[in-house]
Protein backbone atom coordinates (compact mmCIF):
# COMPACT_ATOMS: atom_id res chain seq x y z
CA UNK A 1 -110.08 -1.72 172.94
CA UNK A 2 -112.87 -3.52 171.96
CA UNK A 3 -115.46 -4.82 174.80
CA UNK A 4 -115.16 -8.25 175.60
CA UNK A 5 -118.42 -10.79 175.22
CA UNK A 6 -118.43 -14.11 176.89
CA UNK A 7 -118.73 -17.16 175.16
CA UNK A 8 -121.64 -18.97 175.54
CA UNK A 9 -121.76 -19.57 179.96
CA UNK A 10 -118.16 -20.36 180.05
CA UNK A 11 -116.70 -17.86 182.11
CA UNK A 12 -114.37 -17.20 179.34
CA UNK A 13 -114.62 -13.24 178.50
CA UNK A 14 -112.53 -12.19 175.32
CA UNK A 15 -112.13 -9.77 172.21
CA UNK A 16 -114.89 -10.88 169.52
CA UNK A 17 -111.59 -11.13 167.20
CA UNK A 18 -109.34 -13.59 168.59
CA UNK A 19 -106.41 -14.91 166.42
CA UNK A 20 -106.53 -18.61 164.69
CA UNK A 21 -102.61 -19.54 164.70
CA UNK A 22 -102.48 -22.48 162.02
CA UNK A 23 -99.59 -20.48 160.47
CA UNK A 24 -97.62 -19.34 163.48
CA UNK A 25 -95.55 -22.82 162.88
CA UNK A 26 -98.01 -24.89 160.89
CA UNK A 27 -95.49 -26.18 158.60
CA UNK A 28 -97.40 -29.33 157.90
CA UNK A 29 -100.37 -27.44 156.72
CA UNK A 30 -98.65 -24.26 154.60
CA UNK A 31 -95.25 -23.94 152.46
CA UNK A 32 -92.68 -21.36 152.82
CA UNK A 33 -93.84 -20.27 156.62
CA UNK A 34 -91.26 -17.91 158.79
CA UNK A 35 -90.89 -18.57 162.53
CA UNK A 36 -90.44 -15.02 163.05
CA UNK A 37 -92.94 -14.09 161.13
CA UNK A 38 -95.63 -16.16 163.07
CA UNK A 39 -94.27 -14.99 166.32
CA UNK A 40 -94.67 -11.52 165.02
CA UNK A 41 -98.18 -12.22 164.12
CA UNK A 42 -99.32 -13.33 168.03
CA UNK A 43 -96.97 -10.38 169.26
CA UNK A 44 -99.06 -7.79 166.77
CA UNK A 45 -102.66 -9.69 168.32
CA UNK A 46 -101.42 -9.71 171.94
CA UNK A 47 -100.47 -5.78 171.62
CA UNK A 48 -103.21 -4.68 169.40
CA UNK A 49 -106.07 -6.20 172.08
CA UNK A 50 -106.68 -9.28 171.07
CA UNK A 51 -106.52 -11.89 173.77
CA UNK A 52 -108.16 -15.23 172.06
CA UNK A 53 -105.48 -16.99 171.08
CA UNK A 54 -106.77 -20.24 169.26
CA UNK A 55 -103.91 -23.26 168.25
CA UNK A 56 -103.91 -27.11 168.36
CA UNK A 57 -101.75 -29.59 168.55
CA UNK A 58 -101.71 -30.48 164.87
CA UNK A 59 -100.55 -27.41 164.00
CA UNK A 60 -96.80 -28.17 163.29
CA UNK A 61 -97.43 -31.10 164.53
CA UNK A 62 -96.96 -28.99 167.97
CA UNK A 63 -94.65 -26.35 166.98
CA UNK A 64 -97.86 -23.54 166.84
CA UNK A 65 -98.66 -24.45 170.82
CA UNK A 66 -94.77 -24.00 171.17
CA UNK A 67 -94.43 -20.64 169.41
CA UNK A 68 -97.45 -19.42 171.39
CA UNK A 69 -96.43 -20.37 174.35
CA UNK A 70 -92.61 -18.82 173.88
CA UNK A 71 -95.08 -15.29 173.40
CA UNK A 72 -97.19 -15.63 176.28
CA UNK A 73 -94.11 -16.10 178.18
CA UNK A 74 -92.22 -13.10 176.98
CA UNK A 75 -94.98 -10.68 177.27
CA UNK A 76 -96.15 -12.04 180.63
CA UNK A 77 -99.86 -11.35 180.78
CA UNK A 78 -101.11 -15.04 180.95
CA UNK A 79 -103.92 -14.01 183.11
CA UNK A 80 -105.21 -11.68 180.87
CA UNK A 81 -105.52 -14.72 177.96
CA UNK A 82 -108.21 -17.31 176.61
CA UNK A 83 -105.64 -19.73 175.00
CA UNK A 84 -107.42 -22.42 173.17
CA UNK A 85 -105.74 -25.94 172.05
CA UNK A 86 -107.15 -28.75 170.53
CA UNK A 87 -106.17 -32.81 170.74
CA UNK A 88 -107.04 -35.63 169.12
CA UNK A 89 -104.69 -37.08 166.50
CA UNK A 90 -102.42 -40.01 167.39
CA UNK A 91 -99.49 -41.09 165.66
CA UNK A 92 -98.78 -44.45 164.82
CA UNK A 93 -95.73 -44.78 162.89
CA UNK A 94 -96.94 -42.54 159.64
CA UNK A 95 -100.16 -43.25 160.35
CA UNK A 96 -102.86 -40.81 161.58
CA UNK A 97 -106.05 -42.24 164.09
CA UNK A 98 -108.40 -39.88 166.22
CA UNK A 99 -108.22 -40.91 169.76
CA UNK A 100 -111.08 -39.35 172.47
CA UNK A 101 -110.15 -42.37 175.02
CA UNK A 102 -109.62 -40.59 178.14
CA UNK A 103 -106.33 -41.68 178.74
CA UNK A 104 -104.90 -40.40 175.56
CA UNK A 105 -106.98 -36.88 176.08
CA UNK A 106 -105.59 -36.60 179.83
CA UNK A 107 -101.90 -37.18 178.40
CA UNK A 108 -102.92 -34.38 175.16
CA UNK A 109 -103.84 -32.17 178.08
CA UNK A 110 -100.43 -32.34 180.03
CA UNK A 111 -98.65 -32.27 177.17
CA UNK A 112 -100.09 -29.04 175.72
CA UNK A 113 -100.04 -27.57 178.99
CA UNK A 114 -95.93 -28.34 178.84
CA UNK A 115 -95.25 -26.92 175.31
CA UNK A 116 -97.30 -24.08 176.09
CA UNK A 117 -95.62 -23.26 179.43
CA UNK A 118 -98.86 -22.71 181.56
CA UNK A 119 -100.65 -24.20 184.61
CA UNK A 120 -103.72 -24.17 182.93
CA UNK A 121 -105.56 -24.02 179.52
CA UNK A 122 -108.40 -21.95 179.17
CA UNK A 123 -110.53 -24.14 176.70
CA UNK A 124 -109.61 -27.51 175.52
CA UNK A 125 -111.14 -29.18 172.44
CA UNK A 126 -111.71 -32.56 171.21
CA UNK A 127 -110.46 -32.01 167.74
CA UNK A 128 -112.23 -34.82 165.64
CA UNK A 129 -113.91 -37.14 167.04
CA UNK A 130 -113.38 -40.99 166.70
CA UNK A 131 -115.39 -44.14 166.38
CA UNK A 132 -115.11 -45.65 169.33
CA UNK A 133 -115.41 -43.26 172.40
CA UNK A 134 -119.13 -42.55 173.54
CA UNK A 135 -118.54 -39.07 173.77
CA UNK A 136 -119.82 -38.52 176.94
CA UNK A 137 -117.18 -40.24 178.51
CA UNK A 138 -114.69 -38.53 176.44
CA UNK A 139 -116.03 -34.86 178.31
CA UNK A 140 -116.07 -36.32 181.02
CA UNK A 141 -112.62 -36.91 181.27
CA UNK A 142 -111.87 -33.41 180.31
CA UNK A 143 -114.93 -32.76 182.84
CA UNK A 144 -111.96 -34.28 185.60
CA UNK A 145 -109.40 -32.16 184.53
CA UNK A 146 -111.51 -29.01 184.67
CA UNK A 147 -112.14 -29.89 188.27
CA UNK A 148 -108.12 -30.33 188.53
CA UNK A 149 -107.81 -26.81 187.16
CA UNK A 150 -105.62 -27.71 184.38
CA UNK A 151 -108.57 -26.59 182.07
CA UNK A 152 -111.38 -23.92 182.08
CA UNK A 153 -113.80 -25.03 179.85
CA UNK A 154 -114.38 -27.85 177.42
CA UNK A 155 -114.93 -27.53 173.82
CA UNK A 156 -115.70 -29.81 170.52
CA UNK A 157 -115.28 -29.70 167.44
CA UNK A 158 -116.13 -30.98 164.03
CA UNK A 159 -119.03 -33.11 165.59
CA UNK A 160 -122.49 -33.81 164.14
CA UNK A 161 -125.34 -32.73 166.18
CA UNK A 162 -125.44 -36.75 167.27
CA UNK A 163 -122.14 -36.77 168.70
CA UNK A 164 -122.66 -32.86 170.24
CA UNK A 165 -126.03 -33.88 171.99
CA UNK A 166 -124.11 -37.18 173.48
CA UNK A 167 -121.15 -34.82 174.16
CA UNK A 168 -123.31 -32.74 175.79
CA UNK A 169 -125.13 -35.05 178.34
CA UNK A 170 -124.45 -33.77 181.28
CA UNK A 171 -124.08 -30.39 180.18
CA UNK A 172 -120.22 -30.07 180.13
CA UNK A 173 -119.60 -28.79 177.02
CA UNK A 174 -118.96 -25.13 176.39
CA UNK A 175 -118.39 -24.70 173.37
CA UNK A 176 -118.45 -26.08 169.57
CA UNK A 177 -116.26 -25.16 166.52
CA UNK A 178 -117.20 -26.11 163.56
CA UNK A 179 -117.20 -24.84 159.41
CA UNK A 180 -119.65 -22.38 158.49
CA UNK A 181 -119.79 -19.39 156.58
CA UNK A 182 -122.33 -17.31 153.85
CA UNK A 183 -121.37 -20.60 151.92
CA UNK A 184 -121.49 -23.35 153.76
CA UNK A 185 -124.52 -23.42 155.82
CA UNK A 186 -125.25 -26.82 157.31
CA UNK A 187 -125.15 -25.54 160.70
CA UNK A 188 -127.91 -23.54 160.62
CA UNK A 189 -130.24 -26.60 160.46
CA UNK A 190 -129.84 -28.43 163.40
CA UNK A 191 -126.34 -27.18 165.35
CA UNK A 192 -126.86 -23.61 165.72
CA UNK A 193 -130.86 -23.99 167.51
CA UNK A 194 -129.19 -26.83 169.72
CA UNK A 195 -126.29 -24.27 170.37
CA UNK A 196 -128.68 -20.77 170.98
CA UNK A 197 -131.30 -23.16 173.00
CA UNK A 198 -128.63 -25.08 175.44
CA UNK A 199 -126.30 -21.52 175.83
CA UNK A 200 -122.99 -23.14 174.06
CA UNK A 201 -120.99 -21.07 171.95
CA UNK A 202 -120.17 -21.86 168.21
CA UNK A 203 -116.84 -21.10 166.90
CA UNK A 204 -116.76 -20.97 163.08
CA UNK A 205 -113.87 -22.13 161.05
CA UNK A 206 -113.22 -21.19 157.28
CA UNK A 207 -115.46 -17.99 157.53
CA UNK A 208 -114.43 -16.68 154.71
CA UNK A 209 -114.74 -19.51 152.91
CA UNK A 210 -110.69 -19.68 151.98
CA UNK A 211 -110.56 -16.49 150.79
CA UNK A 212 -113.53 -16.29 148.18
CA UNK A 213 -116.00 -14.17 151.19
CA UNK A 214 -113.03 -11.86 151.02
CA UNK A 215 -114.23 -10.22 147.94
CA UNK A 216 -110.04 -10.74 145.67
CA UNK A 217 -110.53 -12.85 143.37
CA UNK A 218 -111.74 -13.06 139.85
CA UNK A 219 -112.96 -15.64 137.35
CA UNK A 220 -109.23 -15.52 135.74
CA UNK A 221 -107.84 -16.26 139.34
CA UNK A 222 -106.33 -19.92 139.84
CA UNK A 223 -105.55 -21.62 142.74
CA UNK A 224 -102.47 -23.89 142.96
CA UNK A 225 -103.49 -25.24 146.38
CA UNK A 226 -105.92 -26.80 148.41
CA UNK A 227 -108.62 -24.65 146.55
CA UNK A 228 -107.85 -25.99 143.43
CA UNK A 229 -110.04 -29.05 144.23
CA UNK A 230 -112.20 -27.52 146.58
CA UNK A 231 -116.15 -27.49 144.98
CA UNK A 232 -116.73 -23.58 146.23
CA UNK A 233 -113.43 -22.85 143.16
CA UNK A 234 -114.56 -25.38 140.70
CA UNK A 235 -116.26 -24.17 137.10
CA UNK A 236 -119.46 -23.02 136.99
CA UNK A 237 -120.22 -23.28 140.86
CA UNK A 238 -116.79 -21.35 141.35
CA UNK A 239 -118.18 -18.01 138.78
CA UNK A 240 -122.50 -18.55 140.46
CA UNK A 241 -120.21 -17.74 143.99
CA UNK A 242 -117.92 -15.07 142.75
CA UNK A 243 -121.48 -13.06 141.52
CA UNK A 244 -122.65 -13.10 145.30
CA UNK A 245 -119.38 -12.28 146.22
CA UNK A 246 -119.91 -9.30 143.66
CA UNK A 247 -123.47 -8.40 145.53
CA UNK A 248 -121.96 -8.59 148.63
CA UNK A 249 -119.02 -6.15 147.58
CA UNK A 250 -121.26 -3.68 146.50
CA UNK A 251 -123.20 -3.53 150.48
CA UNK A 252 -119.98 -3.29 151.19
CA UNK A 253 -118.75 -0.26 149.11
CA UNK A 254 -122.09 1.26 150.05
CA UNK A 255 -121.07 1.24 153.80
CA UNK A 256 -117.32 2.06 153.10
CA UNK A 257 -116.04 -1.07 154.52
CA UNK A 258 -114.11 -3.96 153.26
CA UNK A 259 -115.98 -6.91 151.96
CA UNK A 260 -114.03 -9.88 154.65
CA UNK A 261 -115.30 -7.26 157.57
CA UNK A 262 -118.47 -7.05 156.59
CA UNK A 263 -118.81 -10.90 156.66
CA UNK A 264 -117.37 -11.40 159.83
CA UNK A 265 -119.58 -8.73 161.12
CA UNK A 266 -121.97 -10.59 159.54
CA UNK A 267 -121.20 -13.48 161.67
CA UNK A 268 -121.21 -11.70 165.22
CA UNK A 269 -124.58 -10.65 164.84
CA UNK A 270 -125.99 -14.14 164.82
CA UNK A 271 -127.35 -15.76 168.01
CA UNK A 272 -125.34 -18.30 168.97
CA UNK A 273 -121.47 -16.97 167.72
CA UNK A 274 -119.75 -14.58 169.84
CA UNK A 275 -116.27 -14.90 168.66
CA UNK A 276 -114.33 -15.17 165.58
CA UNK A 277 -111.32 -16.69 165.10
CA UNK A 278 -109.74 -15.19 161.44
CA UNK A 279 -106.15 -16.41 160.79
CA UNK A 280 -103.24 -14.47 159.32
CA UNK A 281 -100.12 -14.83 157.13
CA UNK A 282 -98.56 -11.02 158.18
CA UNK A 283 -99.11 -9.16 160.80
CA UNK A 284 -100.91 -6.54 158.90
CA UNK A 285 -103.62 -9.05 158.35
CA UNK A 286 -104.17 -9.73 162.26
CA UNK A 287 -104.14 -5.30 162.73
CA UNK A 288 -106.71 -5.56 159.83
CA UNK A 289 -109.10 -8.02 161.24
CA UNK A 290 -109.77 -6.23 163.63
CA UNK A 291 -111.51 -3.31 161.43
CA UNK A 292 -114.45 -6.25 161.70
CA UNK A 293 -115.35 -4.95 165.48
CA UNK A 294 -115.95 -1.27 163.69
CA UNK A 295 -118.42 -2.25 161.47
CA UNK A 296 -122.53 -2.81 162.35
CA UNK A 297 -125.07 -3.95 159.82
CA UNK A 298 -128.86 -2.73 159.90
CA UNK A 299 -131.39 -5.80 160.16
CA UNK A 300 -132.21 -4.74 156.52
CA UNK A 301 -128.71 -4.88 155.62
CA UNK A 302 -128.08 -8.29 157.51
CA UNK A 303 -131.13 -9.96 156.02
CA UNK A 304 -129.83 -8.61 152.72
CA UNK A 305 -126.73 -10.12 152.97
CA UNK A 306 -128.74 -13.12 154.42
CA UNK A 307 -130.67 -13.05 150.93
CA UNK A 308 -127.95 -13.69 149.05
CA UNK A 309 -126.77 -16.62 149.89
CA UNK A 310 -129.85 -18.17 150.89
């Protein structure tokens, strides 16, 4: 069992690997997915030592915070969780609008805390943000209900440093999620100093970049997804990555570990991200993400792998 770090100043102490759960009952965002199966998956986290559970309401649309909750329930060691949900999307007949008013984040909360069957949530994000809320008001709402005890800590996530450092007034916010990986670096500029200087946490999403960090695929592969159009799988750019990819396999040969571990290791040694939040399709994958909290990198080996993708 793997020591537990805390994230940021939260209060919230968990397993560096938690569990992302977009596909325990994300039927809106993958084909072809098995209820049992994604059950299964949180069942192999929760009895393998992971205890960072991290869904949203979106996810289903809120089926995942169902399925999660139907675990928690059945194994009964709610106390021993960090279950993290996320709210923001409003329905209006088809159409989709981010809502941060306080009013419709105080309903997200009670709802969530209903299809997850708990008193409390241990970190609530604002999942996009939207036009019109100053988002200081916005946490501060959240900032009520973590005085109510229905939440623990407040997160946010997919804001610009702008809309974190408004967020952030009063010093509420705990924590940010946000993309990054070896590819995708825009956080390092201005997000990750504000995070390491003001003692947040940041929660990276996509950290293996869809796959590609994972060290699979070849210039013959083809994607009949979301990749297909994504610019990290497109032409040239997609075979420039896929030679990193190849310099990064090789450290990893060299140390005997798989290439995805040794980028999420990667990750935990960087001020400023304590946690990691991988997703699964199989239970096998969640057993195997945890191989990440074996492996430590040299600061010639990190830099090295920092070189690369400069």
């Amino acid at each position: 069992m793997s020591k537990k770090v805390e994230l940021g100043t939260s209060g919230l102490f968990v397993n560096p690997i938690g569990l992302g759960t977009n596909a325990v009952g994300g039927h809106n965002l993958f084909n072809n997915l098995d209820e049992e199966t994604g059950k299964e998956l949180v069942r192999t986290g929760l009895s393998e030592g992971i205890n960072f559970l991290d869904t949203a309401f979106i996810y289903g649309p809120e089926h995942s915070e169902r399925l999660v909750g139907e675990i928690v329930k059945e194994t009964g060691n709610r106390e021993d969780l960090v279950i993290a949900t996320k709210a923001a999307h409003r329905f209006e007949g088809s159409e989709v609008k981010m809502d941060n008013s306080p009013a419709f984040l105080k309903q997200s909360v009670d709802d969530a805390l209903r299809r997850l069957q708990t008193d409390y949530i241990d970190l609530f994000y604002i999942h996009f943000p939207d036009e019109h809320t100053p988002k200081d008001e916005a946490v501060g709402a959240l900032k009520e209900l973590k005085d109510a005890g229905k939440i623990r800590s407040i997160g946010v996530s997919n804001f610009s440093i702008e809309q974190l450092k408004e967020a952030n007034k009063d010093g509420y916010v705990d924590v940010l999620q946000g993309e990054y990986n070896l590819f995708t670096r825009d956080a390092e500029r201005d997000v990750l100093p504000y995070i390491v200087e003001n003692k947040l946490s940041f929660i990276p999403y996509f950290p293996l970049a869809a796959g590609l960090l994972g060290g699979k695929y070849t210039k013959d592969t083809t994607f009949d997804d979301i990749r297909a159009n994504h610019p990290l799988f497109k032409g040239d750019s997609f075979e420039r990555n896929l030679e990193k990819v190849e310099a990064l396999k090789e450290i990893a040969a060299s140390k005997g570990v798989e290439t995805a571990h040794l980028t999420l290791a990667w990750y935990l040694q960087k001020d400023g991200i304590d946690a990691l939040i991988p997703g699964a399709k199989r239970p096998d994958q969640v057993s195997n993400n945890l191989k990440t909290l074996d492996v430590s990198l040299t600061a010639e080996e990190w830099k090295a792998i920092d070189e690369i993708f400069k």
